[in-house]
Structures are given as structure tokens and as C-alpha cells.
PDB file of N, CA and C in Angstrom:
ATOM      1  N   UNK A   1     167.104 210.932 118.128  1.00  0.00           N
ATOM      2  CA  UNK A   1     166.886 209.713 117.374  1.00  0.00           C
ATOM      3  C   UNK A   1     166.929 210.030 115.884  1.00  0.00           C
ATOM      4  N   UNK A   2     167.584 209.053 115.074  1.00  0.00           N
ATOM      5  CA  UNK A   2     167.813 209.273 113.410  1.00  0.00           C
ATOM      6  C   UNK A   2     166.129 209.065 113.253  1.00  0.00           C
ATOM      7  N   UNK A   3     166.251 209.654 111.851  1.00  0.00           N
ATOM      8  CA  UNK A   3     164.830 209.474 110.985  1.00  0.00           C
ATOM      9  C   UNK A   3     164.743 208.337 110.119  1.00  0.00           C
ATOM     10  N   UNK A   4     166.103 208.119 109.949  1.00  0.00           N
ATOM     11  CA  UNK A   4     166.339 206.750 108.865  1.00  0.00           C
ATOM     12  C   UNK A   4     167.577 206.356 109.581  1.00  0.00           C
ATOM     13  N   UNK A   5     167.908 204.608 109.655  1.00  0.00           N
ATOM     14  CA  UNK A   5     169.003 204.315 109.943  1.00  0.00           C
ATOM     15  C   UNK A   5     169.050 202.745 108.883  1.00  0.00           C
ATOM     16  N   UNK A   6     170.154 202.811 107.991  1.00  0.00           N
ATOM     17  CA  UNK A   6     170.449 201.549 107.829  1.00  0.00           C
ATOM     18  C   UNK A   6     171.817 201.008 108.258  1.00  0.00           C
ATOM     19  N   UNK A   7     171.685 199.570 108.816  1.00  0.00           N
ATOM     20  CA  UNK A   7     172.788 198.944 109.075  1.00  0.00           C
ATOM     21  C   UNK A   7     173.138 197.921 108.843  1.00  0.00           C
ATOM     22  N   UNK A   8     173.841 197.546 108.225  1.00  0.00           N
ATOM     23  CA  UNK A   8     174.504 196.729 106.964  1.00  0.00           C
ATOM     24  C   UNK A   8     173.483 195.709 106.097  1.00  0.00           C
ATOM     25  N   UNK A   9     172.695 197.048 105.412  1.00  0.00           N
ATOM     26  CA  UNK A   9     171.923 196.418 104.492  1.00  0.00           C
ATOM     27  C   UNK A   9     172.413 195.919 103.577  1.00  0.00           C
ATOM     28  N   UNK A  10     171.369 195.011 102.957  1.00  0.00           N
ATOM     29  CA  UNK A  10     172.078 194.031 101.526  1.00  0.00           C
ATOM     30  C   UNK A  10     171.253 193.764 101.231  1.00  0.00           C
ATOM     31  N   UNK A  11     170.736 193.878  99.648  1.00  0.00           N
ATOM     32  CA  UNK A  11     169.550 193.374  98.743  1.00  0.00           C
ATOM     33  C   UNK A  11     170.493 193.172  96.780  1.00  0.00           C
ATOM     34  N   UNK A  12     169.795 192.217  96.754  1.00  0.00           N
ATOM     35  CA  UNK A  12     169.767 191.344  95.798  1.00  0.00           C
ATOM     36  C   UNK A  12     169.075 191.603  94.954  1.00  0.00           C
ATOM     37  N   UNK A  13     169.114 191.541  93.301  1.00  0.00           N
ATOM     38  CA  UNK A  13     167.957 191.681  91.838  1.00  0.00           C
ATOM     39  C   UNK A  13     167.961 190.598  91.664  1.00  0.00           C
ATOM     40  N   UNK A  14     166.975 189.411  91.363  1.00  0.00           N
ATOM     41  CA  UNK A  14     167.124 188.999  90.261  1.00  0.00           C
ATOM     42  C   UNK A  14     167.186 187.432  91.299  1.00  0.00           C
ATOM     43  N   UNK A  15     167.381 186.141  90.507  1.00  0.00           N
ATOM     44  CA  UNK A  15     168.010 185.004  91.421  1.00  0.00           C
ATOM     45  C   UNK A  15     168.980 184.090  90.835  1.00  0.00           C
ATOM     46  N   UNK A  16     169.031 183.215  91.871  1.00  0.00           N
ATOM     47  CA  UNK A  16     169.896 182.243  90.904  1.00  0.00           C
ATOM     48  C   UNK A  16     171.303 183.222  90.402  1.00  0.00           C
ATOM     49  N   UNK A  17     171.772 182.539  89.308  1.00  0.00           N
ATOM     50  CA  UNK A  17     173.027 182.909  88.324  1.00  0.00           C
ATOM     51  C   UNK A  17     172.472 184.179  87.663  1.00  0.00           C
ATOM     52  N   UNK A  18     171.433 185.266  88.109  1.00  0.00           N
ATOM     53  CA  UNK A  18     171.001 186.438  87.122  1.00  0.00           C
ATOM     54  C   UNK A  18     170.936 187.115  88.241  1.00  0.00           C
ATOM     55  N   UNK A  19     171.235 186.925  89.861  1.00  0.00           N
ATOM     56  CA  UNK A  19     171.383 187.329  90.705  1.00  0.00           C
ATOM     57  C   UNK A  19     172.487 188.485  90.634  1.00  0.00           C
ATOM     58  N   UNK A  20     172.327 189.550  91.352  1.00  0.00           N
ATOM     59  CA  UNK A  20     173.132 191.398  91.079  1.00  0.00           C
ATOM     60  C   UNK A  20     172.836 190.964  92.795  1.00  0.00           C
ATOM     61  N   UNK A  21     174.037 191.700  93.578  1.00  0.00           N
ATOM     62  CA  UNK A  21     174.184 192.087  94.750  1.00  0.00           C
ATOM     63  C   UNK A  21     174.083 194.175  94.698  1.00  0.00           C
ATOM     64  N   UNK A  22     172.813 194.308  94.787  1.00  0.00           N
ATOM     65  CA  UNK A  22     172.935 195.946  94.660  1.00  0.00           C
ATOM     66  C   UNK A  22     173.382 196.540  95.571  1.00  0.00           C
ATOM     67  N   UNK A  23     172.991 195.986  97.021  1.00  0.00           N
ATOM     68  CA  UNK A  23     173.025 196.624  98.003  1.00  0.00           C
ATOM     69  C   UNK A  23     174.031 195.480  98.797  1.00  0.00           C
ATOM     70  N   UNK A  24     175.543 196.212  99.171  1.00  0.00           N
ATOM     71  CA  UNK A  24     176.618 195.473  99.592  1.00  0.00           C
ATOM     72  C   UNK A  24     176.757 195.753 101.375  1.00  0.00           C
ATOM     73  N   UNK A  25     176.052 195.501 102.130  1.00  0.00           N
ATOM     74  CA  UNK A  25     176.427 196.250 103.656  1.00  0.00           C
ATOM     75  C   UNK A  25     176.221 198.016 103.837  1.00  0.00           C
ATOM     76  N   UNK A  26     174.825 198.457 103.355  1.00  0.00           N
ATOM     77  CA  UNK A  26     175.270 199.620 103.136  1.00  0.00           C
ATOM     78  C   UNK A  26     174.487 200.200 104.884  1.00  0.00           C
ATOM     79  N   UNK A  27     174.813 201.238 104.969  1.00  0.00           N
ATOM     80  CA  UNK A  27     174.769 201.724 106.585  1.00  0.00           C
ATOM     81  C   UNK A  27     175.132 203.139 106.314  1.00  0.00           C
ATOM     82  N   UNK A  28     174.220 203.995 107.351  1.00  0.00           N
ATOM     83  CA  UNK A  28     173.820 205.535 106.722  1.00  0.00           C
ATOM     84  C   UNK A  28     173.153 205.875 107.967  1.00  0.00           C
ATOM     85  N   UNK A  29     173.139 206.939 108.762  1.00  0.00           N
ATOM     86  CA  UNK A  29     171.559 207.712 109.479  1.00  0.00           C
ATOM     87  C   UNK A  29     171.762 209.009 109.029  1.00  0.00           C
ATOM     88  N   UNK A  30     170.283 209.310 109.319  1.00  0.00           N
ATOM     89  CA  UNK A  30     169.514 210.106 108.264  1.00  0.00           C
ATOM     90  C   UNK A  30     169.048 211.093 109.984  1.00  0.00           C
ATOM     91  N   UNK A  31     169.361 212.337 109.725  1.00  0.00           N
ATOM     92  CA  UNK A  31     168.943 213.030 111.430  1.00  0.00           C
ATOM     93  C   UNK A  31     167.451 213.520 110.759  1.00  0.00           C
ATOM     94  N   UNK A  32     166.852 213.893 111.749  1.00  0.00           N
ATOM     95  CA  UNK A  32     165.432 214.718 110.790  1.00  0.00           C
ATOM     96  C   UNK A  32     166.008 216.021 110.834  1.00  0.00           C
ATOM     97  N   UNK A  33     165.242 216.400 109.459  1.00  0.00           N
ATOM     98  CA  UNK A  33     165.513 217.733 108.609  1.00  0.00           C
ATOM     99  C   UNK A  33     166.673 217.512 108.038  1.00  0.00           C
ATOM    100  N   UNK A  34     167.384 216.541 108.141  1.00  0.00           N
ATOM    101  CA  UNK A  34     168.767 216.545 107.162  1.00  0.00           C
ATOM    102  C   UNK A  34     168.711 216.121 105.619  1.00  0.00           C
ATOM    103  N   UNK A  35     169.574 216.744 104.857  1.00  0.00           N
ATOM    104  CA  UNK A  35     169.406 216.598 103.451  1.00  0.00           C
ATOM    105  C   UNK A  35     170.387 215.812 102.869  1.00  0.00           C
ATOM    106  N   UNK A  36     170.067 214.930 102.405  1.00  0.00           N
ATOM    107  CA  UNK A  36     170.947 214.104 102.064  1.00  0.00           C
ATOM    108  C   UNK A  36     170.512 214.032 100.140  1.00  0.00           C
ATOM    109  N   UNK A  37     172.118 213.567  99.782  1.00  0.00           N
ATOM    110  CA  UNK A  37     172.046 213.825  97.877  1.00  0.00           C
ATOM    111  C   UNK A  37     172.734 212.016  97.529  1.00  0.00           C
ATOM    112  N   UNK A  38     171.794 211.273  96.627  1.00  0.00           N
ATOM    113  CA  UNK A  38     172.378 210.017  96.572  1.00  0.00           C
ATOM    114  C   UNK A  38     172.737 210.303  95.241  1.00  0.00           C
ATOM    115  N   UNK A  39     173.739 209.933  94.464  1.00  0.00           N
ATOM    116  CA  UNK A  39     173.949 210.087  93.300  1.00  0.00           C
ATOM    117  C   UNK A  39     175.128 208.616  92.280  1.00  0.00           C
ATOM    118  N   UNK A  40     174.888 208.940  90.890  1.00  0.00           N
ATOM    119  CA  UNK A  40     175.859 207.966  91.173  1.00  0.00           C
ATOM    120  C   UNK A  40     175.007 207.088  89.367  1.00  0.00           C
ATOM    121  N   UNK A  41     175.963 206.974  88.951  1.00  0.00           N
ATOM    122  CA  UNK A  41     175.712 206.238  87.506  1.00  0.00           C
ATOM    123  C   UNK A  41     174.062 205.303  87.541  1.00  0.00           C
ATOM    124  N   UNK A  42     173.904 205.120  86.425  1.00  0.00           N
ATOM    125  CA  UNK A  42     172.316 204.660  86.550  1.00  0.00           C
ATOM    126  C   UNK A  42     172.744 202.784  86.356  1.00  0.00           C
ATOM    127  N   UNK A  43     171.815 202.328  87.442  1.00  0.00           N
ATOM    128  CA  UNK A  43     172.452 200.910  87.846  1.00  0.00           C
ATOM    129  C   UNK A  43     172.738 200.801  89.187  1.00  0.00           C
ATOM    130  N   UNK A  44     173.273 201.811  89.567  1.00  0.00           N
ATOM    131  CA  UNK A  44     174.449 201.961  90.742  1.00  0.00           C
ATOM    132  C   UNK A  44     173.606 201.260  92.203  1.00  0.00           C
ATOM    133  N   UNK A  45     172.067 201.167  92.114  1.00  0.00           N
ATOM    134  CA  UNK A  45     171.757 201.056  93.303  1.00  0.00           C
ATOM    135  C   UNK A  45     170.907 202.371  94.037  1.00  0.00           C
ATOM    136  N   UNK A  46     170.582 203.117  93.441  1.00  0.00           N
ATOM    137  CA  UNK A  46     170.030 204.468  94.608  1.00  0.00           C
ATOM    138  C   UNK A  46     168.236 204.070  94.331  1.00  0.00           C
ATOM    139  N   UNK A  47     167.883 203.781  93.412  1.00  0.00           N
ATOM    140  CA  UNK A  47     166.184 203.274  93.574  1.00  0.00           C
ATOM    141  C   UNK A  47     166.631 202.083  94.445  1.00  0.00           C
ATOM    142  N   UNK A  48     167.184 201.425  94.647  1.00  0.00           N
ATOM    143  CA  UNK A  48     166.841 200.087  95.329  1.00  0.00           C
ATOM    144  C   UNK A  48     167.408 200.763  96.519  1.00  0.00           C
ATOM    145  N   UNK A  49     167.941 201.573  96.910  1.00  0.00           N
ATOM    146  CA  UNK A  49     168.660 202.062  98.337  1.00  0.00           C
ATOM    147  C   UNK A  49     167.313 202.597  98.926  1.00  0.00           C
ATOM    148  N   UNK A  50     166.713 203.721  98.131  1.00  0.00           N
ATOM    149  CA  UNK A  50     165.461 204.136  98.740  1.00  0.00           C
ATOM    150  C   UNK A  50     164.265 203.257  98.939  1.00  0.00           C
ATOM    151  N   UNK A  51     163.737 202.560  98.011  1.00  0.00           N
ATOM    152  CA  UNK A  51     163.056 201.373  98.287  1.00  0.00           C
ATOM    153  C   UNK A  51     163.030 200.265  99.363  1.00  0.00           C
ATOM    154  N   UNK A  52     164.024 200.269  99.633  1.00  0.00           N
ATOM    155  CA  UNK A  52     164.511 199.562 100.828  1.00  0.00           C
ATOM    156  C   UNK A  52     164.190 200.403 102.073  1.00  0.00           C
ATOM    157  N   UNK A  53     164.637 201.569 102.162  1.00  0.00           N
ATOM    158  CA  UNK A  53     164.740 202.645 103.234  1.00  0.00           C
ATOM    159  C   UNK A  53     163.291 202.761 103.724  1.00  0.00           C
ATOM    160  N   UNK A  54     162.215 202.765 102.654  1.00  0.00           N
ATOM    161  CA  UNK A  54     161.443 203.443 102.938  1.00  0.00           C
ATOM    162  C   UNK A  54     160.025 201.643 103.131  1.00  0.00           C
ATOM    163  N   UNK A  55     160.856 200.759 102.616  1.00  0.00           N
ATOM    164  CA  UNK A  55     159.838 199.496 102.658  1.00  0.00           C
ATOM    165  C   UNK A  55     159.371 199.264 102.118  1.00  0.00           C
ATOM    166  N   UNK A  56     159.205 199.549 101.262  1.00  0.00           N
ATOM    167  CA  UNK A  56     158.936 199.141  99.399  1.00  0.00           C
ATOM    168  C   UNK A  56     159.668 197.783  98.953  1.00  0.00           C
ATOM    169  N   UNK A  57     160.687 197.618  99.750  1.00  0.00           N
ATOM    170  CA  UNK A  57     161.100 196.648  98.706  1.00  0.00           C
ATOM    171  C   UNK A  57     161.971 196.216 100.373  1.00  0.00           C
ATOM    172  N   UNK A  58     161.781 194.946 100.632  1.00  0.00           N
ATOM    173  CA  UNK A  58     162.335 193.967 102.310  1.00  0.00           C
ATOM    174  C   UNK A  58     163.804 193.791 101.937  1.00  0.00           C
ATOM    175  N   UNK A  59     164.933 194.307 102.869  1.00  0.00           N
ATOM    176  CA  UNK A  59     165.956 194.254 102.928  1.00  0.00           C
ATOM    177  C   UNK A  59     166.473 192.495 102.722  1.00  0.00           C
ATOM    178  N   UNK A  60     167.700 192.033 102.457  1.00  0.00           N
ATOM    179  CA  UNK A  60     167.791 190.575 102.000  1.00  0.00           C
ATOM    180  C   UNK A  60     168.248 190.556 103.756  1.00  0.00           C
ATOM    181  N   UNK A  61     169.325 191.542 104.035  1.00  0.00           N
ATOM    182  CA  UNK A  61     170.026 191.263 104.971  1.00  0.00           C
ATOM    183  C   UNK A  61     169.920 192.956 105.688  1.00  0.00           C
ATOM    184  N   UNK A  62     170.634 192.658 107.312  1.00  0.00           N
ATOM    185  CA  UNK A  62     170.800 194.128 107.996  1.00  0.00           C
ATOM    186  C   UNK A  62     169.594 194.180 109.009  1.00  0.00           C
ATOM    187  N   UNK A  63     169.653 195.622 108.907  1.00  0.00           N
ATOM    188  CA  UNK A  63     168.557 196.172 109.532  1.00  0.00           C
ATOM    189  C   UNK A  63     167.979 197.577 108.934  1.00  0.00           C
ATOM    190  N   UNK A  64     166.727 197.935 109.107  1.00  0.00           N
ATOM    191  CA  UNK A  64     166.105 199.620 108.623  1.00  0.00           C
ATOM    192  C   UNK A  64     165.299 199.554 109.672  1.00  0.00           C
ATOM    193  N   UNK A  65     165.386 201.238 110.120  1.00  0.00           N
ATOM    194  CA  UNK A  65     164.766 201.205 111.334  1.00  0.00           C
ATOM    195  C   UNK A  65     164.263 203.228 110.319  1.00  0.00           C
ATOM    196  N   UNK A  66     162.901 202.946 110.370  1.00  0.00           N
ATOM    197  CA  UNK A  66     162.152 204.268 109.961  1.00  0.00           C
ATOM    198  C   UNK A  66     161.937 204.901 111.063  1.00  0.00           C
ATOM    199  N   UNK A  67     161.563 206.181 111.115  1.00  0.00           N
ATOM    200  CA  UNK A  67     161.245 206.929 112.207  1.00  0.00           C
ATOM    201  C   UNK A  67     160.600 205.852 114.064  1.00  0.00           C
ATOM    202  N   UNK A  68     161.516 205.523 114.493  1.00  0.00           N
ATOM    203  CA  UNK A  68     161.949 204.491 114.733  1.00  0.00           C
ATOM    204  C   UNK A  68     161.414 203.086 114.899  1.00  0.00           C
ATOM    205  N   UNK A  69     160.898 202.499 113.753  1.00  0.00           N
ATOM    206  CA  UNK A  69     160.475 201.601 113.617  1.00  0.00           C
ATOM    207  C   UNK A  69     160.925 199.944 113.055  1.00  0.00           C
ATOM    208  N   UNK A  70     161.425 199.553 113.040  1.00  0.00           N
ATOM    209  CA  UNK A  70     162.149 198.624 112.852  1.00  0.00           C
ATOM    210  C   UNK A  70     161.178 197.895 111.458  1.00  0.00           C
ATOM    211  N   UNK A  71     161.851 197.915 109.997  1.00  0.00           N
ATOM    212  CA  UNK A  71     160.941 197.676 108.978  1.00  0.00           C
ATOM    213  C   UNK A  71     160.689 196.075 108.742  1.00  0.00           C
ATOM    214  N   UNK A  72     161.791 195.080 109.260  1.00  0.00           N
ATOM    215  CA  UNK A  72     161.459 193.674 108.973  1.00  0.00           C
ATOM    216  C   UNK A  72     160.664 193.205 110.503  1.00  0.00           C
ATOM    217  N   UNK A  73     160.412 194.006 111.079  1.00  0.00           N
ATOM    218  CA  UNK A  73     159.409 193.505 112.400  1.00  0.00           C
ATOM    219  C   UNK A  73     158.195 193.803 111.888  1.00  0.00           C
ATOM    220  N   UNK A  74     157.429 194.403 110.874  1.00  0.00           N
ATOM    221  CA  UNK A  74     156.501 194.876 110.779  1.00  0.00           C
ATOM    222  C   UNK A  74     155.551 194.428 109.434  1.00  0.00           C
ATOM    223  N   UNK A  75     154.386 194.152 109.604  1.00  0.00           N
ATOM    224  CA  UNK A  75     153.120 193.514 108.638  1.00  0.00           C
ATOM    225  C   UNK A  75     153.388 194.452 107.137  1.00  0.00           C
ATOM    226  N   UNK A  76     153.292 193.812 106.740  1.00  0.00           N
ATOM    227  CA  UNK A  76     153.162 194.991 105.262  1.00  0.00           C
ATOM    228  C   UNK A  76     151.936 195.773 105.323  1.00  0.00           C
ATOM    229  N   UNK A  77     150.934 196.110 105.993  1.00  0.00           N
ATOM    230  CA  UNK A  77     150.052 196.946 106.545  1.00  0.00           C
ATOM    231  C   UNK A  77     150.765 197.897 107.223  1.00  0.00           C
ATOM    232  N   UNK A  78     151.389 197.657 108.288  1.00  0.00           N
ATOM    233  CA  UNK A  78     152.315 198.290 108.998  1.00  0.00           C
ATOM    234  C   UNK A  78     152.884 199.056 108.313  1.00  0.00           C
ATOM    235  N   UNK A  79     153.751 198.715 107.553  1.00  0.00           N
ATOM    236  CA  UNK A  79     154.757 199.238 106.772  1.00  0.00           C
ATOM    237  C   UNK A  79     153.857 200.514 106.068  1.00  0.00           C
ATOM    238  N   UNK A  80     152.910 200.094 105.447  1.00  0.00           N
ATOM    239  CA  UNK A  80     152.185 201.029 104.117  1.00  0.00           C
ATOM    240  C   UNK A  80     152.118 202.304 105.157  1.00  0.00           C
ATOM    241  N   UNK A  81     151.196 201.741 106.315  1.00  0.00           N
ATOM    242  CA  UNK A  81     150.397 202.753 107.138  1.00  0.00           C
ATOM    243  C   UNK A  81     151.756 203.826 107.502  1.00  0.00           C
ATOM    244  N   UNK A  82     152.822 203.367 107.944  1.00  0.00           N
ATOM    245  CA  UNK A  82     154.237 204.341 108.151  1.00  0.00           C
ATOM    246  C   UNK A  82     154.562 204.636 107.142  1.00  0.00           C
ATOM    247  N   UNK A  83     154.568 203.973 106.015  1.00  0.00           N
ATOM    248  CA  UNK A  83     155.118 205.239 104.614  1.00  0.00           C
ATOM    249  C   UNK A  83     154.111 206.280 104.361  1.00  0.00           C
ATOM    250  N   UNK A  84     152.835 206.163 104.685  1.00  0.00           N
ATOM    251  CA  UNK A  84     152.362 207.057 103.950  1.00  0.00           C
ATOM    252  C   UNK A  84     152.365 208.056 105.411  1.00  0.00           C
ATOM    253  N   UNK A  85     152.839 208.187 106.289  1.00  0.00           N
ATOM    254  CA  UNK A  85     152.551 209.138 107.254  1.00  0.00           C
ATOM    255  C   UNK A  85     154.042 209.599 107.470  1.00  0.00           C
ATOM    256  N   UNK A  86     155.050 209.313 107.115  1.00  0.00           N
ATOM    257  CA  UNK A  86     156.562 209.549 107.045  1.00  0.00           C
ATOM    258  C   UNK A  86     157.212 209.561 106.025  1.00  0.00           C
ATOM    259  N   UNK A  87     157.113 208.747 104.553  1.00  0.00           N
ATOM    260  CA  UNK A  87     157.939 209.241 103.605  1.00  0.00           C
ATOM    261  C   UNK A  87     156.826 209.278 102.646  1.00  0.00           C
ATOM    262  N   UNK A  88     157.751 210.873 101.618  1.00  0.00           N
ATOM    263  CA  UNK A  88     157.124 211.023 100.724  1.00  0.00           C
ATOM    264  C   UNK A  88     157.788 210.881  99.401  1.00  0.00           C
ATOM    265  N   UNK A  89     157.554 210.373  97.908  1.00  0.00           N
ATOM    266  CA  UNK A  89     158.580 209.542  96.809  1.00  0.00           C
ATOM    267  C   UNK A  89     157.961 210.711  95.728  1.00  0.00           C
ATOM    268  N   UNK A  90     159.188 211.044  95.050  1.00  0.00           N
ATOM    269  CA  UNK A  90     158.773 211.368  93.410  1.00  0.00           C
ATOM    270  C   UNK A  90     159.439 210.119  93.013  1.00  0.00           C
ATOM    271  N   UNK A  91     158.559 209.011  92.165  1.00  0.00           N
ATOM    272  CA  UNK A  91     159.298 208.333  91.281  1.00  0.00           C
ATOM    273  C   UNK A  91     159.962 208.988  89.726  1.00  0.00           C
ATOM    274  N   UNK A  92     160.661 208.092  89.381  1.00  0.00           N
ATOM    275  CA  UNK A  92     161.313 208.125  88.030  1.00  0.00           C
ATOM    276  C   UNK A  92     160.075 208.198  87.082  1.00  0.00           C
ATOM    277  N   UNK A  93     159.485 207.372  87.021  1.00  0.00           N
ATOM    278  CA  UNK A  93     158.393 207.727  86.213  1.00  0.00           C
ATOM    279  C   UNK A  93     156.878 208.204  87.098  1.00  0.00           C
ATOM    280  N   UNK A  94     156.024 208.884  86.113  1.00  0.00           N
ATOM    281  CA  UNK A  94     154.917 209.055  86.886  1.00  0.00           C
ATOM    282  C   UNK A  94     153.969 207.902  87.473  1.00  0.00           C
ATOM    283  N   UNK A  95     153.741 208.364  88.246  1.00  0.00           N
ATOM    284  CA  UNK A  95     152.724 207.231  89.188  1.00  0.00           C
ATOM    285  C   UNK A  95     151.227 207.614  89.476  1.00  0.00           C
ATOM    286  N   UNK A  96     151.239 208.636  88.562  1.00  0.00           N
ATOM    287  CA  UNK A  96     149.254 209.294  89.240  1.00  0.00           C
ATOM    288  C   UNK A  96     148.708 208.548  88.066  1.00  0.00           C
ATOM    289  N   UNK A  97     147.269 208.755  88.928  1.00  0.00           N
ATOM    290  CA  UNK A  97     146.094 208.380  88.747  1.00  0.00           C
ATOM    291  C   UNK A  97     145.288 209.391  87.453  1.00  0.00           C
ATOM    292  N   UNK A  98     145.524 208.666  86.260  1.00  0.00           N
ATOM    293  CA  UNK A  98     145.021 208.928  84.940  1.00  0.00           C
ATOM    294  C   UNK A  98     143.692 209.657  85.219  1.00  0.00           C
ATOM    295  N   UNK A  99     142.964 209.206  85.526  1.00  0.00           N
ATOM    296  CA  UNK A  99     141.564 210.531  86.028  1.00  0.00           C
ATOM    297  C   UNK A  99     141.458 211.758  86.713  1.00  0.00           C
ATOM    298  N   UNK A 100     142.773 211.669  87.485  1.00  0.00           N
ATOM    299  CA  UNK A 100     142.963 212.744  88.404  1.00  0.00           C
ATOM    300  C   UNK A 100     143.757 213.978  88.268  1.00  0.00           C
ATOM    301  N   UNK A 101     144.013 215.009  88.051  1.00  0.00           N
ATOM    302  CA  UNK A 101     145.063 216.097  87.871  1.00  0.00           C
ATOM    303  C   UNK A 101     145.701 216.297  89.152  1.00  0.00           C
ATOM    304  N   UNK A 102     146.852 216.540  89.103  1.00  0.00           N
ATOM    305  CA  UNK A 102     148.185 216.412  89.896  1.00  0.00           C
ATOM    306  C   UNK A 102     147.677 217.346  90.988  1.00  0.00           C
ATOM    307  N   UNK A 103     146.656 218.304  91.081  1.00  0.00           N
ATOM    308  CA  UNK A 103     146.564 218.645  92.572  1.00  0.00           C
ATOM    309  C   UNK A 103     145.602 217.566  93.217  1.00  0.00           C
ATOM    310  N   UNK A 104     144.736 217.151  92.111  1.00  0.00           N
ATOM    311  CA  UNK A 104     143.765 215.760  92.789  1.00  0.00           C
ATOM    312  C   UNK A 104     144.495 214.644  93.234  1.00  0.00           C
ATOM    313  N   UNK A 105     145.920 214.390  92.962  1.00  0.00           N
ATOM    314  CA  UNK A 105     146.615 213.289  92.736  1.00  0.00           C
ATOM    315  C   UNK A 105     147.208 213.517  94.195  1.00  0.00           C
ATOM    316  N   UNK A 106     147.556 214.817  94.500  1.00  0.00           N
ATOM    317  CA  UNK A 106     148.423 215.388  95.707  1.00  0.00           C
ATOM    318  C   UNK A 106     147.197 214.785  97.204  1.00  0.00           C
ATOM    319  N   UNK A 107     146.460 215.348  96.819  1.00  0.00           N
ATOM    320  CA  UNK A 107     145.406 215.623  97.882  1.00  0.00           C
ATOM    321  C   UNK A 107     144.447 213.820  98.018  1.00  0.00           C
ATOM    322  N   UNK A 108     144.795 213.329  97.096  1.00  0.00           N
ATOM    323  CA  UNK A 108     143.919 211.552  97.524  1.00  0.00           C
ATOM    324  C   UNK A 108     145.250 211.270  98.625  1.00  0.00           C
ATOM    325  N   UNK A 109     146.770 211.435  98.116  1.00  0.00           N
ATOM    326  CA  UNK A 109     147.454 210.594  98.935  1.00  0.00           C
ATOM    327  C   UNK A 109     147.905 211.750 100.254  1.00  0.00           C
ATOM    328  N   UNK A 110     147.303 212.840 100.518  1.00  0.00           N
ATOM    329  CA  UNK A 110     147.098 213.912 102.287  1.00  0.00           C
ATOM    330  C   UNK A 110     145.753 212.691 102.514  1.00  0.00           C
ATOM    331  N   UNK A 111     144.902 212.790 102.093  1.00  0.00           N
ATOM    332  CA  UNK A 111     143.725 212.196 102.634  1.00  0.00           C
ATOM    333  C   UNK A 111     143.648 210.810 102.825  1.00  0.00           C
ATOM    334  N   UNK A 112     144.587 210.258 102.260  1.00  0.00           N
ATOM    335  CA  UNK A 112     145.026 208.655 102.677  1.00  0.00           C
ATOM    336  C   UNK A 112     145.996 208.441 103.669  1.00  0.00           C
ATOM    337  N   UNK A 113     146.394 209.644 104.090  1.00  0.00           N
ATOM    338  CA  UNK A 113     147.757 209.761 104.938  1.00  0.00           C
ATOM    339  C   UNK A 113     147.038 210.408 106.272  1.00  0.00           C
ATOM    340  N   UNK A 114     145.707 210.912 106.203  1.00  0.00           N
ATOM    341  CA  UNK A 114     144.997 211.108 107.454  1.00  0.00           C
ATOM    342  C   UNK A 114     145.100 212.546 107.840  1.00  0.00           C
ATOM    343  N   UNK A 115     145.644 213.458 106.289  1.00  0.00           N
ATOM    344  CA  UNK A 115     146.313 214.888 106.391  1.00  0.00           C
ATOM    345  C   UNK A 115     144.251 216.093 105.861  1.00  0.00           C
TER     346      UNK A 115
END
């Protein structure tokens, strides 16, 4: 079984006439332990590809199926509770917790993840 599968995803920025089609039918599996490299001009779509992948952000169209879970069948509880026990994100910018130093920062989200 894939670890990630999308199939003919499609997501949208924006609405109306300011509406961007980022994500055009895109479709991919992901085996576990496989390494995959997204790359590609800034704009192009790879934060909104992962965001999507991982449920951060609800596909417009398609399907995502996480370690095999199907992501538009599922509560946004659901969802959180499977990201934090299956994917792990460096964002673009930092995301820790201003009080905490980066091994404190590591170890709130093992201990929120049930690690």
C-alpha cells in the first residue's frame, strides 16, 4: 500500500476573478521510505501540493488518501490526529513556540503525537 496517493487533485487560491488554479489534476504515489524531490520556480504550487497531501489545506477536487486514509472522509480532528502521527513539515518560515528552544519545540510536538 502507497503512503501518499493523490488522484487528480485540484485546488484553487483565491476566488472569484483573483481565483489561480494551482493544483491542475495532479496524481503521484508516494511508496513508504521513498524519497521524493518537488521542485520548481516559487509560485509553482509545491506548498499547496504538500498542504493538500498532508490536510492542511481540503483538496477542491480528486482524491488524497494518507497512510491509507482517505482525507475528505475525515473530521478535521481526524485529520490533525493523522498528521501528527504520520507527517512531519519543516515550514518555509519558522513555526516554534517563542518560549520554547528548538529541542523543547521538537519534544511538545513527540508528546502531542503520543511519542
Amino acid at each position: 500500500m502507497s503512503a501518499l496517493v493523490l488522484d487528480r487533485v485540484t485546488k484553487a487560491r483565491g476566488r472569484g476573478r483573483q481565483a489561480v488554479q494551482v493544483l491542475q489534476g495532479v496524481s503521484l504515489a508516494v511508496e513508504p521510505s521513498e524519497l521524493v524531490i518537488l521542485e520548481g520556480p516559487s509560485g509553482a504550487g509545491k506548498t499547496t501540493l504538500l498542504s493538500v497531501a498532508a490536510g492542511l489545506l481540503t483538496a477542491d477536487g480528486g482524491h488524497v488518501v494518507l497512510a491509507g486514509h482517505r482525507l475528505e472522509s475525515l473530521s478535521g480532528a481526524a485529520r490533525r490526529m493523522l498528521r501528527s502521527r504520520q507527517v512531519g513539515f519543516v515550514f518555509q518560515r519558522a513555526n516554534l513556540l517563542s518560549g520554547l528552544d528548538v529541542l523543547q519545540n521538537v519534544m511538545l510536538a513527540a508528546a502531542l503525537a503520543g511519542m
